[in-house]
Protein backbone atom coordinates (compact mmCIF):
# COMPACT_ATOMS: atom_id res chain seq x y z
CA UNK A 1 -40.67 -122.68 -19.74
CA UNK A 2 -40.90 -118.80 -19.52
CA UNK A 3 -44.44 -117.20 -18.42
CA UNK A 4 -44.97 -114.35 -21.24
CA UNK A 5 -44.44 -110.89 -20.28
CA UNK A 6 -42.25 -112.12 -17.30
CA UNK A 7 -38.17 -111.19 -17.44
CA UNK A 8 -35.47 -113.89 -16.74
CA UNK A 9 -33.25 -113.88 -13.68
CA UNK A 10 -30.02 -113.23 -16.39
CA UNK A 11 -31.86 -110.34 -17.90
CA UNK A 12 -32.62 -108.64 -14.85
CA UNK A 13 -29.19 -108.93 -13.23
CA UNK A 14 -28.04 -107.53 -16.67
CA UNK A 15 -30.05 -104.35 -16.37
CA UNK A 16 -29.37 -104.17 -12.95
CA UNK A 17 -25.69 -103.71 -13.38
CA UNK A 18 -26.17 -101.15 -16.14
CA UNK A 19 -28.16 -99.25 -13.46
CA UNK A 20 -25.17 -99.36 -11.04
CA UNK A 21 -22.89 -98.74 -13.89
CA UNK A 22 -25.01 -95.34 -14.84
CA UNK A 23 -25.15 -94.53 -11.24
CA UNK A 24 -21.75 -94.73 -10.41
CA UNK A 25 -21.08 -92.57 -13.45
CA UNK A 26 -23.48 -89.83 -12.44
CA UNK A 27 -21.67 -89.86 -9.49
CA UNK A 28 -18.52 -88.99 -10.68
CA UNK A 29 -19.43 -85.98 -12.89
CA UNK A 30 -18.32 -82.88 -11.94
CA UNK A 31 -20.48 -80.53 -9.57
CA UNK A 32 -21.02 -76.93 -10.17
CA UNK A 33 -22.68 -74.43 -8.36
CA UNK A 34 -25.38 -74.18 -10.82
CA UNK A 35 -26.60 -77.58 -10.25
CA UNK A 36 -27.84 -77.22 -6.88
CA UNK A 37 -30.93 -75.30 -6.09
CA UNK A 38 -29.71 -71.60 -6.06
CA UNK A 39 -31.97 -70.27 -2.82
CA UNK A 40 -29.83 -73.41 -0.78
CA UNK A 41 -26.64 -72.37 -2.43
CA UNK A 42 -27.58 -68.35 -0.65
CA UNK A 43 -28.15 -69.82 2.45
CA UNK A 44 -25.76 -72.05 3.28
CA UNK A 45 -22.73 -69.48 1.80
CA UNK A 46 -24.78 -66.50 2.82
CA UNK A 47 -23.97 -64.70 -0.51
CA UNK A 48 -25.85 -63.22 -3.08
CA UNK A 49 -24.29 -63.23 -6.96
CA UNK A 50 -25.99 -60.40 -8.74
CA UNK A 51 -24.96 -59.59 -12.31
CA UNK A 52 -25.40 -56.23 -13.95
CA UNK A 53 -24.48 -54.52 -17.45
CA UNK A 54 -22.45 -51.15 -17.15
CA UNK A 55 -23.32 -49.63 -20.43
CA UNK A 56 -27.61 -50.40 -19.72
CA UNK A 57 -28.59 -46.88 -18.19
CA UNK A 58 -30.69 -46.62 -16.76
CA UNK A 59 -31.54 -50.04 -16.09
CA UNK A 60 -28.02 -50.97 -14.89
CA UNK A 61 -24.74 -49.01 -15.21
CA UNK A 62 -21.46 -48.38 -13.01
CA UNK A 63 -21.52 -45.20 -10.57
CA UNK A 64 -18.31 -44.88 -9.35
CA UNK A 65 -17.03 -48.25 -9.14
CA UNK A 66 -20.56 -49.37 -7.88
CA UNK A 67 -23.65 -50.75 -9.54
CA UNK A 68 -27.13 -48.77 -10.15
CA UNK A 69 -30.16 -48.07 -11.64
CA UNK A 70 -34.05 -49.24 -12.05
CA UNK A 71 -32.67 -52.68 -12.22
CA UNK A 72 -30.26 -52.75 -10.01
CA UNK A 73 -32.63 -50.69 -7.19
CA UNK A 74 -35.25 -54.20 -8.13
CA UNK A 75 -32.33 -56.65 -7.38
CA UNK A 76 -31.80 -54.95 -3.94
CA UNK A 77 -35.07 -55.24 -3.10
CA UNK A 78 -35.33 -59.21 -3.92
CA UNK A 79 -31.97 -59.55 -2.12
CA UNK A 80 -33.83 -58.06 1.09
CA UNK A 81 -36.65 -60.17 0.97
CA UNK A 82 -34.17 -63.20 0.47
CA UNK A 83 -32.83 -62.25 3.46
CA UNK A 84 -35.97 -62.46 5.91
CA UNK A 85 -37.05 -65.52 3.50
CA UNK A 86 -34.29 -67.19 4.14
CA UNK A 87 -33.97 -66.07 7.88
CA UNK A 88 -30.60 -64.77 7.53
CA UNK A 89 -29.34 -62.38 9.77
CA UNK A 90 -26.69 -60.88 7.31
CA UNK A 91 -27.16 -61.75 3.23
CA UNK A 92 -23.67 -60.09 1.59
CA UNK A 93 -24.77 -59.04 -2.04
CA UNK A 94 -22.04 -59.26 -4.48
CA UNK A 95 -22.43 -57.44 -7.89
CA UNK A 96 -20.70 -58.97 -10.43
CA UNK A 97 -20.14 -56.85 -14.00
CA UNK A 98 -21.38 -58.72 -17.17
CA UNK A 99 -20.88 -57.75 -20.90
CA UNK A 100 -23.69 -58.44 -23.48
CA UNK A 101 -21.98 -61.28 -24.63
CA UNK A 102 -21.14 -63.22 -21.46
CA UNK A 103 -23.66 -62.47 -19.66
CA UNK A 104 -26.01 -65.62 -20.38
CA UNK A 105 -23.48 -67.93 -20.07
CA UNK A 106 -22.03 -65.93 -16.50
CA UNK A 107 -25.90 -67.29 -15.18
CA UNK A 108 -25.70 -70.62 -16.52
CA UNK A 109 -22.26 -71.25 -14.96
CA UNK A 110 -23.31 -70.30 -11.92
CA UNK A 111 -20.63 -66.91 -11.98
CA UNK A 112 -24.19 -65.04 -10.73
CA UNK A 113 -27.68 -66.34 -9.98
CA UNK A 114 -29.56 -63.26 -11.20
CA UNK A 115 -29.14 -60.96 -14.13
CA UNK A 116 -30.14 -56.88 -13.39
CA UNK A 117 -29.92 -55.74 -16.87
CA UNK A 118 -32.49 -54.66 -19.65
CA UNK A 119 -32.44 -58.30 -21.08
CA UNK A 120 -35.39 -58.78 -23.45
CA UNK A 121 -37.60 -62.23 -22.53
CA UNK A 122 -37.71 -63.85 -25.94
CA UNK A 123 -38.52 -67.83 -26.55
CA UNK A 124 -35.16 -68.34 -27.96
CA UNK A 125 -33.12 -67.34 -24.83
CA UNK A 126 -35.81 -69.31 -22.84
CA UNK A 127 -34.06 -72.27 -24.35
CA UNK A 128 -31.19 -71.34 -21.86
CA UNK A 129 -32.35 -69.32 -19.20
CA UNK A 130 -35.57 -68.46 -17.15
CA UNK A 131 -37.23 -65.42 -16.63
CA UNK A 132 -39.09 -63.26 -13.93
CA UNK A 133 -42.62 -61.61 -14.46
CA UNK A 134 -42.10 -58.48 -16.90
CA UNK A 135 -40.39 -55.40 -15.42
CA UNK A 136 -40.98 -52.77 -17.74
CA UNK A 137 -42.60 -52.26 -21.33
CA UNK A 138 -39.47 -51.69 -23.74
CA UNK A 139 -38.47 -52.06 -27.35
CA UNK A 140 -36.26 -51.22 -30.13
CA UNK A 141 -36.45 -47.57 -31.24
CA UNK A 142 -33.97 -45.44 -33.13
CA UNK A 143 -31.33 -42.76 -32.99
CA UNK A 144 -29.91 -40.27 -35.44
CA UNK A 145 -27.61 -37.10 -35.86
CA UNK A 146 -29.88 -33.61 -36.24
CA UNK A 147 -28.64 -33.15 -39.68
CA UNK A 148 -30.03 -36.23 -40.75
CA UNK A 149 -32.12 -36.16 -44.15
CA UNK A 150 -35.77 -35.18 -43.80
CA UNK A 151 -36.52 -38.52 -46.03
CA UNK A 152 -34.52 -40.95 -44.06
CA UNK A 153 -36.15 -39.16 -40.56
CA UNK A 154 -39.61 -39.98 -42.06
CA UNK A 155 -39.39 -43.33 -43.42
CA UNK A 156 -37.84 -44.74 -39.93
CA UNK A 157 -40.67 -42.56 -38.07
CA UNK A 158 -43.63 -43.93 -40.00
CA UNK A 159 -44.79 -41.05 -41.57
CA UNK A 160 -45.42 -40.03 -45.31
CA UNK A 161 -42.40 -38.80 -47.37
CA UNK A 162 -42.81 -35.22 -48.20
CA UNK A 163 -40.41 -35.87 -51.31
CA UNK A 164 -41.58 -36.38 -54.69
CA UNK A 165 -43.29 -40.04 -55.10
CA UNK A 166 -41.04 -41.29 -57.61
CA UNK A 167 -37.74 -40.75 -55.23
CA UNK A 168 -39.51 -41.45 -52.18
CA UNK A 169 -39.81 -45.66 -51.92
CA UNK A 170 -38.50 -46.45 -48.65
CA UNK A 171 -36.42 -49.13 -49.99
CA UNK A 172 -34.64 -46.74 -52.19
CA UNK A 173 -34.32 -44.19 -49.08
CA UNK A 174 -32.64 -46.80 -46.67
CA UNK A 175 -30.75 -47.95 -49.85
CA UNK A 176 -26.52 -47.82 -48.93
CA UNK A 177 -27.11 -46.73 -45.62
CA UNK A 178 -25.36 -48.30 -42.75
CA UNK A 179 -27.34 -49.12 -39.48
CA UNK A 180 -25.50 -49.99 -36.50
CA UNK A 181 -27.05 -52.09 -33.24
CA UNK A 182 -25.33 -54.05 -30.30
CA UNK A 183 -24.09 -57.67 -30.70
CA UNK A 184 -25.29 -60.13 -28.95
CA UNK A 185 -29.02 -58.11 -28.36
CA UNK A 186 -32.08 -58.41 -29.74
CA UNK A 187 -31.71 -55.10 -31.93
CA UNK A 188 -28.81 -56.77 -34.15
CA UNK A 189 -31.33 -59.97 -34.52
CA UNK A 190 -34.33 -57.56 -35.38
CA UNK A 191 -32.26 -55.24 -37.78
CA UNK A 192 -30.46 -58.14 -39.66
CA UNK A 193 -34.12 -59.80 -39.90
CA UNK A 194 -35.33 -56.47 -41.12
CA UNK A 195 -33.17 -55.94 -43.84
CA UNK A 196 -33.07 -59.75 -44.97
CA UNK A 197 -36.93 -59.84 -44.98
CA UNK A 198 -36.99 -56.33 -47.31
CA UNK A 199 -34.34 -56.87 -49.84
CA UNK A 200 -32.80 -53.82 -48.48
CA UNK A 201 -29.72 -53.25 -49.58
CA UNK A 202 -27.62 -51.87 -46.80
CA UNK A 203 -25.06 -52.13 -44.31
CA UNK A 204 -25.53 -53.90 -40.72
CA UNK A 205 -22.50 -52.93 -38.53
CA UNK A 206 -22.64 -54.65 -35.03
CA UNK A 207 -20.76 -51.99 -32.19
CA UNK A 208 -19.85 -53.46 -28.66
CA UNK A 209 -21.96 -51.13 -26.48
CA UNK A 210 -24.60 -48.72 -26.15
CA UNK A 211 -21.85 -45.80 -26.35
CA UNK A 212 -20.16 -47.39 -29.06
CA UNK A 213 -23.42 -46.94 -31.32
CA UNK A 214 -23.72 -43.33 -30.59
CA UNK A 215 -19.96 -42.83 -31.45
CA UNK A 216 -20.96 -44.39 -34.77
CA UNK A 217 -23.39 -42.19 -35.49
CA UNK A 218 -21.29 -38.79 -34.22
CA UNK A 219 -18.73 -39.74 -36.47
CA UNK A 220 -20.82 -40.70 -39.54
CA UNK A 221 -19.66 -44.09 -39.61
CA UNK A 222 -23.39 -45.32 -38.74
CA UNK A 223 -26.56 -43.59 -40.21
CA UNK A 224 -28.38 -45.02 -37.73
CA UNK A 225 -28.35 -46.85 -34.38
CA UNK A 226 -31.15 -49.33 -33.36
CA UNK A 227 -31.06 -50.42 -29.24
CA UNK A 228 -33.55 -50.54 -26.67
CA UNK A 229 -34.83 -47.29 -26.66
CA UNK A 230 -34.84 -46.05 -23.06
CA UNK A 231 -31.21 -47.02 -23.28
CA UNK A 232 -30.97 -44.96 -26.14
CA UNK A 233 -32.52 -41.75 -24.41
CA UNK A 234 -30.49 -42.33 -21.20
CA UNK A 235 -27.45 -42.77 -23.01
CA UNK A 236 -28.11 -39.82 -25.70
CA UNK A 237 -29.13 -37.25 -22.95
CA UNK A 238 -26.36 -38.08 -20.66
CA UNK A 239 -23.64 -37.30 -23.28
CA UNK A 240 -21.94 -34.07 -24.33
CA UNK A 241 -23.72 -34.39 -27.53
CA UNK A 242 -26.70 -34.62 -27.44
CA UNK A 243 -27.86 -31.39 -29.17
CA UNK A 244 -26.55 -33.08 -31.88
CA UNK A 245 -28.62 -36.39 -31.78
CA UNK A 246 -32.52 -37.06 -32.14
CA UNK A 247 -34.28 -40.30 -30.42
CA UNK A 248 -37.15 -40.72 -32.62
CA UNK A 249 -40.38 -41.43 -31.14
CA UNK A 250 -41.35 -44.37 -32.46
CA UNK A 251 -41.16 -48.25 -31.37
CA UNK A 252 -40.46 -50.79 -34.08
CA UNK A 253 -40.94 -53.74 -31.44
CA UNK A 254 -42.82 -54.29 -28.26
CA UNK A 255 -40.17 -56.07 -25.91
CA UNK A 256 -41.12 -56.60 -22.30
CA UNK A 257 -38.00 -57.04 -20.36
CA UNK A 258 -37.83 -59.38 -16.87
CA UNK A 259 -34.99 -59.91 -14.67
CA UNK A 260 -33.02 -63.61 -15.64
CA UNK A 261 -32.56 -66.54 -13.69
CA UNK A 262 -31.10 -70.27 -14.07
CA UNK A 263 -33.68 -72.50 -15.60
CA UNK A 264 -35.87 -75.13 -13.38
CA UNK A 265 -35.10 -72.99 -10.73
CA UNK A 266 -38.89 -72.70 -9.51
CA UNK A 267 -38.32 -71.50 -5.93
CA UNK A 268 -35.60 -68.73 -6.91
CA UNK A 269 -38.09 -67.61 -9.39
CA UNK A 270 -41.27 -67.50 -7.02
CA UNK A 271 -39.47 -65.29 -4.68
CA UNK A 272 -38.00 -63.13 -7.51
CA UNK A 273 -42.07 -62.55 -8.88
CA UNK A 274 -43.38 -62.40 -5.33
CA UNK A 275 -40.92 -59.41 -4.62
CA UNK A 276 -41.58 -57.79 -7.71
CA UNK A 277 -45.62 -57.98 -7.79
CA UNK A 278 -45.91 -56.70 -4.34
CA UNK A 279 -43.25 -53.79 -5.11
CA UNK A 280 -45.77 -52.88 -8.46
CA UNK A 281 -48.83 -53.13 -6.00
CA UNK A 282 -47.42 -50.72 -3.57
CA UNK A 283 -47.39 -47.08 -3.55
CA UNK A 284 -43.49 -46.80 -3.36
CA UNK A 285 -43.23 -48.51 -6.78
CA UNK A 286 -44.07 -44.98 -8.23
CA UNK A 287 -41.66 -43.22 -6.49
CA UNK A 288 -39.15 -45.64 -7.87
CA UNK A 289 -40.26 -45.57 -11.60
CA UNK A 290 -39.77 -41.60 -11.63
CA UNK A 291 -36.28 -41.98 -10.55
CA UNK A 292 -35.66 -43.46 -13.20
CA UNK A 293 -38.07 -42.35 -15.78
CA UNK A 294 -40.44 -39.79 -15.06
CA UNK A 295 -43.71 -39.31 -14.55
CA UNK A 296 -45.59 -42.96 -16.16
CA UNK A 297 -48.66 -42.45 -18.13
CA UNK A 298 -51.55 -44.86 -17.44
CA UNK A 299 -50.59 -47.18 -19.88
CA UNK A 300 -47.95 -47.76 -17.94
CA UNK A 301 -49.10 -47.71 -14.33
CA UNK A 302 -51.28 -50.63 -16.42
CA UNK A 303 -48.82 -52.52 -18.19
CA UNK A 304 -47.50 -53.30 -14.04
CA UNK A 305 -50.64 -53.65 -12.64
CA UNK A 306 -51.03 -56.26 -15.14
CA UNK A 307 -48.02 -58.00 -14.88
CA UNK A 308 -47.96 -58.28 -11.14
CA UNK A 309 -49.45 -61.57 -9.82
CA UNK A 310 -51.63 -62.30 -7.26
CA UNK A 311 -50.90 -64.25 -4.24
């Protein structure tokens, strides 16, 4: 007779083998760089994989043949602390160009183990990936030729129409007008959720790059082109025409951006936010920002105050 709640010898040895069965199986799978913990992976190969975006000015971009900006300056930094964290007495830092489309899956493959872009920290892509503490206070704004319609300008800006009332719903002013954004970003998800939540009836148009979506709106393909908008001043002022574009002022979205990482990879991650919150804490941080930017205001000497942590 069996005791109740005990298991029979036949049982067990059954389970048993499906244990060894499972086991041997796990065994056998495939093993790829991203399975092992990244920070182990850096010190036994001494390399670094960094990933950057060449069309993200001035977060990330390509200056003659090599990678820079704000971004790209923060990677450095995290790849010197690596090294003395790591005691390594030479840490070789390899950039490795990503395209808005790739570049998520380039991390999760283990083709880089840190992304120095402008990528926007949203739940959805934390499904995927894994991100650092925020890195600077973005979000979707808007660009448009000078000549464009005094209407149109002041619907997308916020402000009252100074047309008649009866011509001057803002449905009826976006109405047939084609707005361009980047695939694969954020903008293309926000202006496709835009339109489909209005009833407006007008055309999305998805361009490959930052560059692209200016071009659009040059040639009067695209009436307007959504992005991140410190991209979109970079990008704008840079160019030979920018007399003929306008940034407008305003910020549809509030989109803190952070630097990515694989995810459940805790100790690549601690380093990566211990780097960055002493940089915002220190009085070089500053000099850094206006590289890049210009002066901050104090909302944002807060918004990194804020977002570094304490030890």
């Amino acid at each position: 007779m069996q005791i109740a709640g005990s298991k029979s010898p036949q049982r067990q040895s059954v389970r048993f083998a499906a244990f060894l069965i499972a086991s041997v199986a796990f065994a056998s799978l495939p093993f790829t760089p991203a399975a092992a913990a990244t920070l182990d992976q850096v010190k036994a190969s001494g390399k670094l994989l960094l990933g950057y975006r060449a069309d993200a000015r001035p977060f990330s971009y390509d200056e003659s043949g090599k990678a820079a900006g704000y971004t790209v300056a923060l990677c450095e930094k995290v790849a010197d602390d690596l090294k003395t964290g790591l005691g390594l007495s030479a840490l070789t830092v390899e950039w490795v160009p990503v395209t808005p489309e790739d570049r998520f899956q380039a991390l999760e493959s283990g083709k880089v183990d840190i992304l120095c872009g402008a990528d926007t920290v949203t739940l959805d892509r934390r499904k995927a990936v894994s991100f650092s503490i925020p890195i600077f206070p973005s979000g979707i704004g808007a660009i448009v030729r000078w000549d464009t319609p005094p209407p149109l300008r002041e619907v997308l800006s916020g402000q009252p129409t100074s047309g008649p009332i009866w011509r001057a719903s803002p449905a009826l002013i976006l109405s047939k007008k084609t707005f361009s954004a980047v695939a694969g970003t954020t903008g293309e998800t926000w202006l496709a959720g835009r339109l489909d939540k209005f009833k407006i009836d007008a055309t999305a148009l998805p361009v490959e790059s930052y560059e692209a979506g200016i071009q659009s709106v040059l040639d009067r393909k695209s009436d307007v082109f959504f992005g991140d908008r410190p991209i979109l001043m970079a990008v704008a002022q840079g160019g030979p025409s920018a007399e003929q574009l306008i940034v407008l002022d305003r910020l549809f979205t509030h989109e803190p951006l952070g630097l990515a990482i694989r995810r459940n990879d805790d100790d690549l991650r601690l380093a990566v936010d211990r780097t960055l919150s002493g940089l915002f804490r220190s009085e070089a941080f500053r000099d850094l920002y206006v590289k890049w930017f210009g002066e901050p205001d104090e909302s944002t000497l807060a918004f990194f105050q804020q977002s570094a942590l304490p030890e």
